[in-house]
Structure formats: structure tokens, C-alpha cells
PDB file of N, CA and C in Angstrom:
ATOM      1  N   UNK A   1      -1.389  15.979  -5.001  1.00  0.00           N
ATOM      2  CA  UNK A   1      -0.378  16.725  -5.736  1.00  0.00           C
ATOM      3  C   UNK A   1      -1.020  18.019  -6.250  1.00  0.00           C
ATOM      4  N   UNK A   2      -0.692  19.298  -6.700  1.00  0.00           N
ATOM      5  CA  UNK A   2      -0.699  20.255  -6.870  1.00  0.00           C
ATOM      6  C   UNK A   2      -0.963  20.496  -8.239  1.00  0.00           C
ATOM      7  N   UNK A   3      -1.880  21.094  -8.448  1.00  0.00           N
ATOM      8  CA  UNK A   3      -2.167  21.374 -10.172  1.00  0.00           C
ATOM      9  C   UNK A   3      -0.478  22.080 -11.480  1.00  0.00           C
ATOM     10  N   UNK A   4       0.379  22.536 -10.073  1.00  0.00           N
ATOM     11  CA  UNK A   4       1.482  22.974 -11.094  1.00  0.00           C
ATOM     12  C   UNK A   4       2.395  21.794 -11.007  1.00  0.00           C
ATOM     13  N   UNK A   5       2.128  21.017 -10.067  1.00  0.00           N
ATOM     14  CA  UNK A   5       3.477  19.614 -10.174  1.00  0.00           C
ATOM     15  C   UNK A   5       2.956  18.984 -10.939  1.00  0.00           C
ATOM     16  N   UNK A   6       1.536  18.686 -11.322  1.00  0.00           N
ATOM     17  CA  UNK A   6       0.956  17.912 -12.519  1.00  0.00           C
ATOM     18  C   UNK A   6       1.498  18.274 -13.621  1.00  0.00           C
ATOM     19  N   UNK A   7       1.289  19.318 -14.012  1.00  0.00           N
ATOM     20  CA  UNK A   7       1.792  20.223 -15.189  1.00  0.00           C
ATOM     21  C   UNK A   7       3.405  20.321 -15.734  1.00  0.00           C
ATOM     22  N   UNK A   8       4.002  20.191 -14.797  1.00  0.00           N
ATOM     23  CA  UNK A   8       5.651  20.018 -14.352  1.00  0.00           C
ATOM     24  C   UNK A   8       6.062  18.490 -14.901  1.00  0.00           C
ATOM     25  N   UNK A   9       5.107  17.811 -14.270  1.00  0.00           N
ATOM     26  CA  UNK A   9       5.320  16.456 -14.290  1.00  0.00           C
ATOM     27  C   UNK A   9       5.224  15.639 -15.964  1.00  0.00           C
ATOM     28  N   UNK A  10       4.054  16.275 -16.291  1.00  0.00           N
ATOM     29  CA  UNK A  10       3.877  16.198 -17.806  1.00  0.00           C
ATOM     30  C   UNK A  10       4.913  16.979 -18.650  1.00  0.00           C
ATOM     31  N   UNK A  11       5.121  17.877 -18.613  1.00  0.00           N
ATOM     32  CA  UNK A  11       6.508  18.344 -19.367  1.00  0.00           C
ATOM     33  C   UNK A  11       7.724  17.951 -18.895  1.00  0.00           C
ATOM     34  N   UNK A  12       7.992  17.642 -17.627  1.00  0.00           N
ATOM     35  CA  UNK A  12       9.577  17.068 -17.646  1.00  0.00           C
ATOM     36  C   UNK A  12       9.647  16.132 -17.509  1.00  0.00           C
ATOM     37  N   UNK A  13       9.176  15.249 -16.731  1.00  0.00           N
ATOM     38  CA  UNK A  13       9.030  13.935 -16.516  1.00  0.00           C
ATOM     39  C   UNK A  13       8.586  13.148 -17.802  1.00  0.00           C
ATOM     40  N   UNK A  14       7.726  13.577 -18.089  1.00  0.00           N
ATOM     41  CA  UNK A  14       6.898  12.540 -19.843  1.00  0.00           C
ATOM     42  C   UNK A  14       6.925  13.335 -20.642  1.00  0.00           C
ATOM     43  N   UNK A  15       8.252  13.987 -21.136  1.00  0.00           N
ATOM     44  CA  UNK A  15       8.051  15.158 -22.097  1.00  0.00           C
ATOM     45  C   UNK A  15       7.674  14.206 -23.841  1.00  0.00           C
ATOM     46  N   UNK A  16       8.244  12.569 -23.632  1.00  0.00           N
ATOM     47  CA  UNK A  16       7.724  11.938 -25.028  1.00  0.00           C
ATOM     48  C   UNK A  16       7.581  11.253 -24.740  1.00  0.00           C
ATOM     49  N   UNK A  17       6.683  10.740 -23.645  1.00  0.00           N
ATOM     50  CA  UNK A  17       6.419   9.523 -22.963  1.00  0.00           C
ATOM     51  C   UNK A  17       5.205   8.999 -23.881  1.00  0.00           C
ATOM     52  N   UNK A  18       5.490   7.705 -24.470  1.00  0.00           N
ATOM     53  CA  UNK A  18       3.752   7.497 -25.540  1.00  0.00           C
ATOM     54  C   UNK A  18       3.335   5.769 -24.250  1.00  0.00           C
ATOM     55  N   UNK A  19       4.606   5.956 -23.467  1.00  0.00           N
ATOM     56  CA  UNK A  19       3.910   4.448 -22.977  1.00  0.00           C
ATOM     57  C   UNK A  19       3.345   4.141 -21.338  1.00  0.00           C
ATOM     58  N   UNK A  20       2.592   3.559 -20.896  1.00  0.00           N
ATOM     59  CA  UNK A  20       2.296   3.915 -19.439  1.00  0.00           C
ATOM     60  C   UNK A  20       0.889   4.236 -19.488  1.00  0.00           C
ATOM     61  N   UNK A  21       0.549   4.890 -17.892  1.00  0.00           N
ATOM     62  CA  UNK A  21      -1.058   5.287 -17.719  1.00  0.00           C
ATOM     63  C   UNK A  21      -0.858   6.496 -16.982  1.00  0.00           C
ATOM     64  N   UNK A  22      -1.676   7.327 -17.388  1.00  0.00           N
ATOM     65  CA  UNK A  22      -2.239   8.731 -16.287  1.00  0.00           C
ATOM     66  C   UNK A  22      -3.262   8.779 -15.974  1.00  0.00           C
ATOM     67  N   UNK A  23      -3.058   8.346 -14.411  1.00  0.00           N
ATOM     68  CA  UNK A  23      -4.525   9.378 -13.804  1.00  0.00           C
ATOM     69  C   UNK A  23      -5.583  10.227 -14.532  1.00  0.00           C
ATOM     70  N   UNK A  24      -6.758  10.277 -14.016  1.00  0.00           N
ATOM     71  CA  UNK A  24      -7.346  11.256 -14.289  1.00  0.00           C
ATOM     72  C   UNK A  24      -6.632  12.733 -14.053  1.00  0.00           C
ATOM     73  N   UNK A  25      -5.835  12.757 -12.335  1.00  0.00           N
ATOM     74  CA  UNK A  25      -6.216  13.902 -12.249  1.00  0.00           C
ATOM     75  C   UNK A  25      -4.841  14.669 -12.401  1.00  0.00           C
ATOM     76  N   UNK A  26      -3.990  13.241 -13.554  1.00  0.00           N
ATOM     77  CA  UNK A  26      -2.749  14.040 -13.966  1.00  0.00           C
ATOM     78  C   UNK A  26      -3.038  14.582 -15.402  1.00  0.00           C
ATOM     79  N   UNK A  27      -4.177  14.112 -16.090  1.00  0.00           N
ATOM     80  CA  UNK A  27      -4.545  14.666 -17.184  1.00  0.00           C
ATOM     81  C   UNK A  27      -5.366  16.018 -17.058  1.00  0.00           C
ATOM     82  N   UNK A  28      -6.062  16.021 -15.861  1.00  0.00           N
ATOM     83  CA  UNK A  28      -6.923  17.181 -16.670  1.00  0.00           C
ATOM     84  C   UNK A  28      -6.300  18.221 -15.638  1.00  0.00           C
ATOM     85  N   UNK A  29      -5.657  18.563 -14.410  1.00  0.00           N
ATOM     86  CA  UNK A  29      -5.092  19.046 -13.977  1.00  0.00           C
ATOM     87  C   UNK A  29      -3.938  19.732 -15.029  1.00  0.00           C
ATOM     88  N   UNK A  30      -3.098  18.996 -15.613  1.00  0.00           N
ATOM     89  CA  UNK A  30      -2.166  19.227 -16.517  1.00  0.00           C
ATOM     90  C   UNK A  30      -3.148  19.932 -17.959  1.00  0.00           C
ATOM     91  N   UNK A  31      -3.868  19.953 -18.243  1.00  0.00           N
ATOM     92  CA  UNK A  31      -4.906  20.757 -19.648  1.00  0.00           C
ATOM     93  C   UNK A  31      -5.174  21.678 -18.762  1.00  0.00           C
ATOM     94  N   UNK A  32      -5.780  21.671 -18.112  1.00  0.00           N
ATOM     95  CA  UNK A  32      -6.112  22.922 -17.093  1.00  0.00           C
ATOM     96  C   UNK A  32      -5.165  24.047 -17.039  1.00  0.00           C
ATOM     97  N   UNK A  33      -3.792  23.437 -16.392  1.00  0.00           N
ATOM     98  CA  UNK A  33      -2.586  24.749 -16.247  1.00  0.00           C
ATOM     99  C   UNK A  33      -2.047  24.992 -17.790  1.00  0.00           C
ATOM    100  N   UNK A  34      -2.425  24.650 -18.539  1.00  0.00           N
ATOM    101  CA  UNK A  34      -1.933  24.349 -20.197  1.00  0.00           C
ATOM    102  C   UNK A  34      -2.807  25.602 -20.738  1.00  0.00           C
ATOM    103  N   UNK A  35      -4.222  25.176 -20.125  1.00  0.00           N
ATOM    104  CA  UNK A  35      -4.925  26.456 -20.620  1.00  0.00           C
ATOM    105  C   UNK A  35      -4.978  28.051 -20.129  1.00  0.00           C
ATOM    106  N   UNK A  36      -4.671  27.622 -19.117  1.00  0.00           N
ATOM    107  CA  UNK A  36      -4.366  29.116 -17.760  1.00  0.00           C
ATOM    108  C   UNK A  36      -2.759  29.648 -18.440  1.00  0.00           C
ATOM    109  N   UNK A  37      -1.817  28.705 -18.609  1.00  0.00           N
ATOM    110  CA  UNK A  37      -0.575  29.380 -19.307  1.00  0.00           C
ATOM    111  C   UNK A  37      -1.058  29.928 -20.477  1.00  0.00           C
ATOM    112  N   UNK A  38      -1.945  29.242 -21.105  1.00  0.00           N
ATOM    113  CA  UNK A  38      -1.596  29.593 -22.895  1.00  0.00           C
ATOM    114  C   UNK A  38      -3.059  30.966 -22.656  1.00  0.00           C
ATOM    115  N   UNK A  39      -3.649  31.168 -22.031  1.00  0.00           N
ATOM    116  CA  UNK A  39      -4.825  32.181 -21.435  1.00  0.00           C
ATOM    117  C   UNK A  39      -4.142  33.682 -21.147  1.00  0.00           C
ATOM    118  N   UNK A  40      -3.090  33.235 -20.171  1.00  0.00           N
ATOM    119  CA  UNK A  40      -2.315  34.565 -20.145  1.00  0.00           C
ATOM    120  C   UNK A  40      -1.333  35.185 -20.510  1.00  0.00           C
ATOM    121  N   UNK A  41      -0.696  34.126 -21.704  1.00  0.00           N
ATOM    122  CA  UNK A  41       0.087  34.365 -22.579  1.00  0.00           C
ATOM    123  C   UNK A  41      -0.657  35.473 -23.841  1.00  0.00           C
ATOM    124  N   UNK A  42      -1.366  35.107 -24.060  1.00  0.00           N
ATOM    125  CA  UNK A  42      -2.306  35.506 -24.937  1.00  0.00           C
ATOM    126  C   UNK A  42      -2.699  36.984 -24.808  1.00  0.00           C
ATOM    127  N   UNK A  43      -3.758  37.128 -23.342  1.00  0.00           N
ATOM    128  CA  UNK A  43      -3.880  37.669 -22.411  1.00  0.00           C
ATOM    129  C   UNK A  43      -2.910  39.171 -22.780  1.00  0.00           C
ATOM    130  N   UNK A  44      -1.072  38.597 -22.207  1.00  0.00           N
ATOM    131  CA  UNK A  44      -0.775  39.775 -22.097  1.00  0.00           C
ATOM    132  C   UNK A  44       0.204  40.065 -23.687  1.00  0.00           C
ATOM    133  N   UNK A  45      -0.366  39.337 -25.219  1.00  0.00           N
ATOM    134  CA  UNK A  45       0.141  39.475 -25.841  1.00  0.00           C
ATOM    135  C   UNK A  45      -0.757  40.584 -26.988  1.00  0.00           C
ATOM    136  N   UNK A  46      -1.952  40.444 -25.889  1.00  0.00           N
ATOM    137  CA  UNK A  46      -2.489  41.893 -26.668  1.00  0.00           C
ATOM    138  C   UNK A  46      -2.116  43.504 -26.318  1.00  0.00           C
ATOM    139  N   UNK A  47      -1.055  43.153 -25.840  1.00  0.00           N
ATOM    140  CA  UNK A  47      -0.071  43.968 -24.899  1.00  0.00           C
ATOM    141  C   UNK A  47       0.770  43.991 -25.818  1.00  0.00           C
ATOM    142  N   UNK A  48       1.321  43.283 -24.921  1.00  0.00           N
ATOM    143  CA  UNK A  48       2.809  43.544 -26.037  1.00  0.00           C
ATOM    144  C   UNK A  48       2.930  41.915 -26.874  1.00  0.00           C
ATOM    145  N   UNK A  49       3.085  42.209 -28.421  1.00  0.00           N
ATOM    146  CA  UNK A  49       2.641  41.405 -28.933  1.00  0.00           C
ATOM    147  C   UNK A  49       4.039  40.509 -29.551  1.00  0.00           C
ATOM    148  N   UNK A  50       4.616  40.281 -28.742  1.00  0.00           N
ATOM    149  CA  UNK A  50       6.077  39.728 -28.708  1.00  0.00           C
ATOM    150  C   UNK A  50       5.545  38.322 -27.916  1.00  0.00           C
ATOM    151  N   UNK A  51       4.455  38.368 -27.167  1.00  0.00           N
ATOM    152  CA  UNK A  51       4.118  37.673 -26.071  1.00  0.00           C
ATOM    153  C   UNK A  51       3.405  36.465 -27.292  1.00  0.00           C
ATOM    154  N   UNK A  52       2.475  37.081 -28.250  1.00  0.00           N
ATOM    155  CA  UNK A  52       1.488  36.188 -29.442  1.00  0.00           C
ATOM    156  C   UNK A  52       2.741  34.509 -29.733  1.00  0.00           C
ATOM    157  N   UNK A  53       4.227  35.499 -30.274  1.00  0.00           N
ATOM    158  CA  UNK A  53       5.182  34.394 -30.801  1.00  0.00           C
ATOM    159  C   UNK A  53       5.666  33.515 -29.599  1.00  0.00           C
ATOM    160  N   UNK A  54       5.253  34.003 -28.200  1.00  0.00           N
ATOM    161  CA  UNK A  54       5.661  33.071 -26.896  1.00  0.00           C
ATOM    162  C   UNK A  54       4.982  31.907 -27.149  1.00  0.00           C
ATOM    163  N   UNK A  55       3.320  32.620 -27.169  1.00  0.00           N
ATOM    164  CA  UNK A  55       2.585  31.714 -26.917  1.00  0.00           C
ATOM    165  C   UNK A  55       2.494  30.419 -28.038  1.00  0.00           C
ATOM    166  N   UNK A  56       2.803  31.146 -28.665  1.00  0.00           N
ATOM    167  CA  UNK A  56       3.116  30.046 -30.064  1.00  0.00           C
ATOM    168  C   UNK A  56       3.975  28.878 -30.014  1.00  0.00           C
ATOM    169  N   UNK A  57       5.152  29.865 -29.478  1.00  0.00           N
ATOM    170  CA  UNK A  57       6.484  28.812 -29.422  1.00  0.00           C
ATOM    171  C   UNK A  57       5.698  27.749 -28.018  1.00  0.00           C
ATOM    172  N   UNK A  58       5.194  28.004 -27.286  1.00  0.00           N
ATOM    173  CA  UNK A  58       4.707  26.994 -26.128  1.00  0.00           C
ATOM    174  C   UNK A  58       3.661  26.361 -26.480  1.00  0.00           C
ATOM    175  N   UNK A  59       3.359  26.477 -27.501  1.00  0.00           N
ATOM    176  CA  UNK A  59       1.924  25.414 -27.986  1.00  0.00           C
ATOM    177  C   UNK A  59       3.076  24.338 -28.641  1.00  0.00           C
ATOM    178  N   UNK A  60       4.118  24.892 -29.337  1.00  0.00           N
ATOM    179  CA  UNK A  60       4.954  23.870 -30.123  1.00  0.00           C
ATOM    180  C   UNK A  60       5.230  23.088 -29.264  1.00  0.00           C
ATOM    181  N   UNK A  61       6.306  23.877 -28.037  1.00  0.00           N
ATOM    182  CA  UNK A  61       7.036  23.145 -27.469  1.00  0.00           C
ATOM    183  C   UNK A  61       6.053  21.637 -26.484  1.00  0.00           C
ATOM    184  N   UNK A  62       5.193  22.075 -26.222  1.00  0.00           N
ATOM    185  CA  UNK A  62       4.156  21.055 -25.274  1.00  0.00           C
ATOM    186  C   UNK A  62       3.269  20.427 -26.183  1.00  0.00           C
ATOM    187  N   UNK A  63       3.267  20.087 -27.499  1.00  0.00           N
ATOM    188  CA  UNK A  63       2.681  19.370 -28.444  1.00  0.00           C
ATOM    189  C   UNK A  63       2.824  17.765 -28.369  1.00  0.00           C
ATOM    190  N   UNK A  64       4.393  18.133 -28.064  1.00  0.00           N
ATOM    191  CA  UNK A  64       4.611  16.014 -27.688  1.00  0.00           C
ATOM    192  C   UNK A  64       4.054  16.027 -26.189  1.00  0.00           C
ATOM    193  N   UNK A  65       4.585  16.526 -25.403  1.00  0.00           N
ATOM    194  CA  UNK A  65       4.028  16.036 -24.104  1.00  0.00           C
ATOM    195  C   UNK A  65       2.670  16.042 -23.675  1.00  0.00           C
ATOM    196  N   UNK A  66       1.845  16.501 -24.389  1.00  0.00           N
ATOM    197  CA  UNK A  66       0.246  16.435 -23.881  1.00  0.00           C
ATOM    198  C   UNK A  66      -0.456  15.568 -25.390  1.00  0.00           C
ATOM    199  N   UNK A  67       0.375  15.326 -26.425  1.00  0.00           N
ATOM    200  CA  UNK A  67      -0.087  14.086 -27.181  1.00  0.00           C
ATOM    201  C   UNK A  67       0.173  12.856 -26.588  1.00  0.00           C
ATOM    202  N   UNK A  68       1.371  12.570 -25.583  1.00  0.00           N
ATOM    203  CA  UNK A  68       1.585  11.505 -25.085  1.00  0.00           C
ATOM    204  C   UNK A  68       1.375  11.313 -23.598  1.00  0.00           C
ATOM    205  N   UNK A  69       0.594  12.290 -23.306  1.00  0.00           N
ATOM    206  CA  UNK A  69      -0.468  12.684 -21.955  1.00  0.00           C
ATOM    207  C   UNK A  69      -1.677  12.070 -22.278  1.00  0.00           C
ATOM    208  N   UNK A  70      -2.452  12.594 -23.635  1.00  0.00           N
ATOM    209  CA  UNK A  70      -3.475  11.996 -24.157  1.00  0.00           C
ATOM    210  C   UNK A  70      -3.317  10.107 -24.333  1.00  0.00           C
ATOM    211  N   UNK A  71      -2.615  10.024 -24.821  1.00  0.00           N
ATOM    212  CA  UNK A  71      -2.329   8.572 -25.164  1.00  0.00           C
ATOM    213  C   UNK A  71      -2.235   7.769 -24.009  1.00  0.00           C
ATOM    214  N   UNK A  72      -1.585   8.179 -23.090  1.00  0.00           N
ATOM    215  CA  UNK A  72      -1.495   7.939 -21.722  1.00  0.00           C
ATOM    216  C   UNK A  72      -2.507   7.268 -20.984  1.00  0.00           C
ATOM    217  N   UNK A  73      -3.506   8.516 -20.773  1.00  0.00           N
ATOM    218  CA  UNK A  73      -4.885   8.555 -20.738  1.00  0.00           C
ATOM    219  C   UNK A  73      -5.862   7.794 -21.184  1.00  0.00           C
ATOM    220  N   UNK A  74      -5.519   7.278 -22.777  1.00  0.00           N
ATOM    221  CA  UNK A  74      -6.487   6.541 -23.334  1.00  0.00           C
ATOM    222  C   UNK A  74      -5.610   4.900 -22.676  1.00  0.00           C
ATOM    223  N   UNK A  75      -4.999   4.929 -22.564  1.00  0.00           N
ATOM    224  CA  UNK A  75      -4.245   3.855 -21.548  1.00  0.00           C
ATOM    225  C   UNK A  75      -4.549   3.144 -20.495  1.00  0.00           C
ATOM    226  N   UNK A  76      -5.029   4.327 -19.981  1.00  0.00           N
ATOM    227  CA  UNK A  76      -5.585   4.216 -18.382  1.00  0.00           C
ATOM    228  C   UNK A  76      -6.873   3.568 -18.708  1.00  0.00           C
ATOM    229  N   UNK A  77      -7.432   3.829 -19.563  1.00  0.00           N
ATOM    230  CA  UNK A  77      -8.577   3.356 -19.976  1.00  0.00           C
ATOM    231  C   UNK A  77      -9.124   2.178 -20.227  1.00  0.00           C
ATOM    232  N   UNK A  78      -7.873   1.593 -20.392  1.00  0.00           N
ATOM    233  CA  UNK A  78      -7.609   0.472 -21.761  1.00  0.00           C
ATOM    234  C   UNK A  78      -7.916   0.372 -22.772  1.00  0.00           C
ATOM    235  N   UNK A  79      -7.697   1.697 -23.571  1.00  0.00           N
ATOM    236  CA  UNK A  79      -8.182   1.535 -25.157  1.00  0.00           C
ATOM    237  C   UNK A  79      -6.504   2.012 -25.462  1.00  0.00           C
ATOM    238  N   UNK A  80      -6.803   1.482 -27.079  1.00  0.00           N
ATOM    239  CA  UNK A  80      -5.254   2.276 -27.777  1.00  0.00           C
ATOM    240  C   UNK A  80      -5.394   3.770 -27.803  1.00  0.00           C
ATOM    241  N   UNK A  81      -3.834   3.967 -27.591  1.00  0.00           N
ATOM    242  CA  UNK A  81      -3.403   5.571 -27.894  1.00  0.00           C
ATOM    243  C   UNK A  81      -4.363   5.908 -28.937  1.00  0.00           C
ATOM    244  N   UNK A  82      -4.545   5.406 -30.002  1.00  0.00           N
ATOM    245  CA  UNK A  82      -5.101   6.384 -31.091  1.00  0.00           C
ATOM    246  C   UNK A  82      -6.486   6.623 -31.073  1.00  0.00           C
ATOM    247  N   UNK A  83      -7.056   5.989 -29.632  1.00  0.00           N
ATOM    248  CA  UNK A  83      -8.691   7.017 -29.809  1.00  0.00           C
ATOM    249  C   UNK A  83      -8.308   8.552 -29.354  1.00  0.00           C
ATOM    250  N   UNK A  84      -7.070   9.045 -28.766  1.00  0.00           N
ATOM    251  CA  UNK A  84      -6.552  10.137 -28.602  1.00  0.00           C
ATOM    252  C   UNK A  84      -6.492  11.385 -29.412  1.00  0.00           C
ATOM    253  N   UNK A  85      -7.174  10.657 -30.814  1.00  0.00           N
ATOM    254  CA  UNK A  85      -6.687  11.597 -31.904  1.00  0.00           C
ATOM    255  C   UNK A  85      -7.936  12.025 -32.474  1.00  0.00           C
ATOM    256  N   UNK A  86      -9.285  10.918 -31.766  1.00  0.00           N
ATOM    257  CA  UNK A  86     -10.706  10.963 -32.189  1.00  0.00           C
ATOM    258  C   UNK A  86     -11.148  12.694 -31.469  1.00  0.00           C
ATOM    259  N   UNK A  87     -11.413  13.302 -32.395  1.00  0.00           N
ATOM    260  CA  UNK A  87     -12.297  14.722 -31.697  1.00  0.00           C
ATOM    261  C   UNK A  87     -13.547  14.334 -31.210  1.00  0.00           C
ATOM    262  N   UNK A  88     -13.457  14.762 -29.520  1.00  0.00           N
ATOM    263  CA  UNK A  88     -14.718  14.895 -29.114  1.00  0.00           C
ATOM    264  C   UNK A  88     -14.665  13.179 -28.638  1.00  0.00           C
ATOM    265  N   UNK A  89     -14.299  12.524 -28.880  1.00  0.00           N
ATOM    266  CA  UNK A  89     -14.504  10.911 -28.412  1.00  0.00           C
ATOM    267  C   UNK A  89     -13.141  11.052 -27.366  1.00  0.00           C
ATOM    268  N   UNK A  90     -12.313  11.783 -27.747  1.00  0.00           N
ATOM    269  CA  UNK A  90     -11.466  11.467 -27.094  1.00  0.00           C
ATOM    270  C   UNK A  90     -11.554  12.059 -25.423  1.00  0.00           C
ATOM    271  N   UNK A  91     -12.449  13.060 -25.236  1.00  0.00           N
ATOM    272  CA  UNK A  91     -12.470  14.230 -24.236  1.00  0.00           C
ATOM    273  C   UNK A  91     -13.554  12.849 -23.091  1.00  0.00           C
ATOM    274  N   UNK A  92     -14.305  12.504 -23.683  1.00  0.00           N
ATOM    275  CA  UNK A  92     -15.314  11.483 -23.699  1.00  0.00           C
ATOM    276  C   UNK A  92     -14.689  10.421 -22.540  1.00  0.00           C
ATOM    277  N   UNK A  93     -13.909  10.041 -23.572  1.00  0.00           N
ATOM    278  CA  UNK A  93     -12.732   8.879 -22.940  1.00  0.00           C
ATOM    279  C   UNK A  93     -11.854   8.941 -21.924  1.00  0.00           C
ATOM    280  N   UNK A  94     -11.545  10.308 -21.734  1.00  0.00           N
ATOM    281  CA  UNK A  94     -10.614  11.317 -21.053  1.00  0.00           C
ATOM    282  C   UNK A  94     -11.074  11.132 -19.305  1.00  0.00           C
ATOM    283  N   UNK A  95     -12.845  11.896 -19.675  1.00  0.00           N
ATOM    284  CA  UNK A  95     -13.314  11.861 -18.384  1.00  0.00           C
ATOM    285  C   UNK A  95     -13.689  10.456 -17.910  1.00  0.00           C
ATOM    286  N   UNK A  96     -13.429   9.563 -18.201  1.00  0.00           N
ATOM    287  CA  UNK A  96     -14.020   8.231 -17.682  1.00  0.00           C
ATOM    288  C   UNK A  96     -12.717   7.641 -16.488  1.00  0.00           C
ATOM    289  N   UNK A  97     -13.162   6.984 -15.889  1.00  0.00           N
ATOM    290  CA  UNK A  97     -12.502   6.402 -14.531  1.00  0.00           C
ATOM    291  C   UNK A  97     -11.321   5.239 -15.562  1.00  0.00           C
ATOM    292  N   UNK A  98     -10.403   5.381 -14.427  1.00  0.00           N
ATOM    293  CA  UNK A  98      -9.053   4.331 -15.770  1.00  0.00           C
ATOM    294  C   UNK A  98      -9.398   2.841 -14.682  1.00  0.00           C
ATOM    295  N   UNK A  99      -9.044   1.808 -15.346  1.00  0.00           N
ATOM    296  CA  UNK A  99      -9.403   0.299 -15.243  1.00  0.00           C
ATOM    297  C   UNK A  99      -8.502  -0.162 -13.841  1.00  0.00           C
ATOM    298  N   UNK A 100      -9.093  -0.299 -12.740  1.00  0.00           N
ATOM    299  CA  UNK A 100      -8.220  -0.440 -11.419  1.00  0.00           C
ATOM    300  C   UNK A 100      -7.689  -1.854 -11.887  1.00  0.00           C
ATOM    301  N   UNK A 101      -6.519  -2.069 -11.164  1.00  0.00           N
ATOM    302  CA  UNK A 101      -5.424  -2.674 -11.318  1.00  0.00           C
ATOM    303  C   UNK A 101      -4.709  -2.477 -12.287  1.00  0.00           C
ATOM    304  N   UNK A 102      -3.634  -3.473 -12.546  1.00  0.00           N
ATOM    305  CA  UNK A 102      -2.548  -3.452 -14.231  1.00  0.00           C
ATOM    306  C   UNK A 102      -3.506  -3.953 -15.201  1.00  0.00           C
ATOM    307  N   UNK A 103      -3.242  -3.081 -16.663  1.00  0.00           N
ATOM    308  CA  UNK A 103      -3.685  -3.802 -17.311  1.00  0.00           C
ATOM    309  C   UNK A 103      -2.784  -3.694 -18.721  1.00  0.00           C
ATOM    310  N   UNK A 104      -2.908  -4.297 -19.755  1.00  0.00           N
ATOM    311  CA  UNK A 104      -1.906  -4.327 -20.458  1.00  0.00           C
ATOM    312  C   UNK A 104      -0.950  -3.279 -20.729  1.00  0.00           C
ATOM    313  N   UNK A 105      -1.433  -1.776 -20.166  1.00  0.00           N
ATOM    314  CA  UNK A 105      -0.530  -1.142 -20.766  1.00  0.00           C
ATOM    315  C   UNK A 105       0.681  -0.811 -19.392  1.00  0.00           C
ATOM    316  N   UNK A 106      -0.253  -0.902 -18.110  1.00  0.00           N
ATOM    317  CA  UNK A 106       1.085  -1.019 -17.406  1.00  0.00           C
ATOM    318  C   UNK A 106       0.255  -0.836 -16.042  1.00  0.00           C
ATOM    319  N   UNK A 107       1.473  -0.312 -14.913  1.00  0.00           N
ATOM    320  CA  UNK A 107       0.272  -0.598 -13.473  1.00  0.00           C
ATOM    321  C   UNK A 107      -0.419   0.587 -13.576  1.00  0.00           C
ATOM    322  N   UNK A 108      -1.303   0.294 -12.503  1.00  0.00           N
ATOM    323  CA  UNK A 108      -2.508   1.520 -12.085  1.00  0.00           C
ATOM    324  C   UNK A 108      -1.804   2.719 -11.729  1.00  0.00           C
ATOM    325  N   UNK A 109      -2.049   3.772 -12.119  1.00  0.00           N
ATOM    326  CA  UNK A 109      -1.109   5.085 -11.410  1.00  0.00           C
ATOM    327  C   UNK A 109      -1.782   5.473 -10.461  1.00  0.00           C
ATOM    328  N   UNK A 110      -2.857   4.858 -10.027  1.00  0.00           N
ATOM    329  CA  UNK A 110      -3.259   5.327  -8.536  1.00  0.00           C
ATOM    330  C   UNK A 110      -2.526   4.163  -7.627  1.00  0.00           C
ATOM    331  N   UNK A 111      -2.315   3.371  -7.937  1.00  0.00           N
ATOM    332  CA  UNK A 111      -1.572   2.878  -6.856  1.00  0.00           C
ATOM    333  C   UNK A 111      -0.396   2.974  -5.909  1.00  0.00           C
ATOM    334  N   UNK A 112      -0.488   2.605  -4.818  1.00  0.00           N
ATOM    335  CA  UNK A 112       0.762   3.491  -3.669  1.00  0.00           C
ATOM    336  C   UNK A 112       1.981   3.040  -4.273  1.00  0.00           C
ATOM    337  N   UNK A 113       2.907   3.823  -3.774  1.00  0.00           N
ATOM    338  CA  UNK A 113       3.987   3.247  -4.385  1.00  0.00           C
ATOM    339  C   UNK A 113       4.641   3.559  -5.398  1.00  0.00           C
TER     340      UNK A 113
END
């Protein structure tokens, strides 16, 4: 899949999704285009600075969906959502491989199907 359908996927698809598992490479794919949007928002708001309150309003608006991206994530893991909220433990947790097969929080998202 494509680093912008990841990104897509996390905002429309799981815009308050707190339950389930993500991939690795729907999490960091999705932070990635999060940072490249909010980079050239920025970018061209030292321009014209109408662009500063864009970028603002899009940190709001994607606040639930990449908190419940994170949670997701810590899912995949099999730990609770709320090491999600640990700084620096959580990034930790982030990069680690998620637990092949189902596990309590739901099936493998690498699996076919």
C-alpha cells in the first residue's frame, strides 16, 4: 500500500478508532505523511501566514485519529492503549514487530484477507 493510502486510511477509515491493531507500516507510514503535511504547511506559512492557522486547524483535526493510531499500535503489540501516552516508551513500542496471530485485542493486520 502506498504511504498516502496509509495516511487516508488513518483519517477516514479510523478517524476514532481506539479498538483493533495496526501494522507497523500503517503507523509509521501514516506519522511520516503527518509530518511531510504538517512540514509544508508550515513551510509555506512563512509565506503567507494564513497557512500557520491551517496548520493548526490540522494538528486539531488529526489529534483523534493518530491517538487512536497510537493505541492501535500499542495493540499490535499486546500492551494497553495507554503505554501510547508514555513519552519516548511509546516510539520504543511503536518500532517493535506486533505479536503474529490474534491476540486479545483482535486479528493480526498482516494477515490476508
Amino acid at each position: 500500500m502506498e504511504p498516502l493510502n496509509w495516511f487516508m486510511k488513518t483519517l477516514v477509515d479510523h478517524y476514532a478508532d481506539f479498538d483493533g491493531r495496526a501494522g507497523r507500516a500503517e503507523f509509521w507510514w501514516s506519522v511520516l505523511m503527518f509530518w511531510v503535511v504538517l512540514f509544508l504547511l508550515v513551510l509555506i506559512g512563512g509565506l503567507l501566514p494564513v497557512f500557520n492557522y491551517i496548520a493548526a486547524l490540522f494538528i486539531a483535526l488529526t489529534a483523534s485519529p493518530f491517538l487512536g493510531l497510537g493505541i492501535r499500535r500499542m495493540h499490535d503489540t499486546g500492551r494497553s492503549g495507554w503505554h501510547a501516552l508514555i513519552p519516548g516508551l511509546n516510539i520504543l513500542l511503536a518500532a517493535q514487530a506486533g505479536t503474529n496471530g490474534a491476540n486479545a485485542y483482535g486479528p493480526d493486520p498482516r494477515a490476508p484477507g
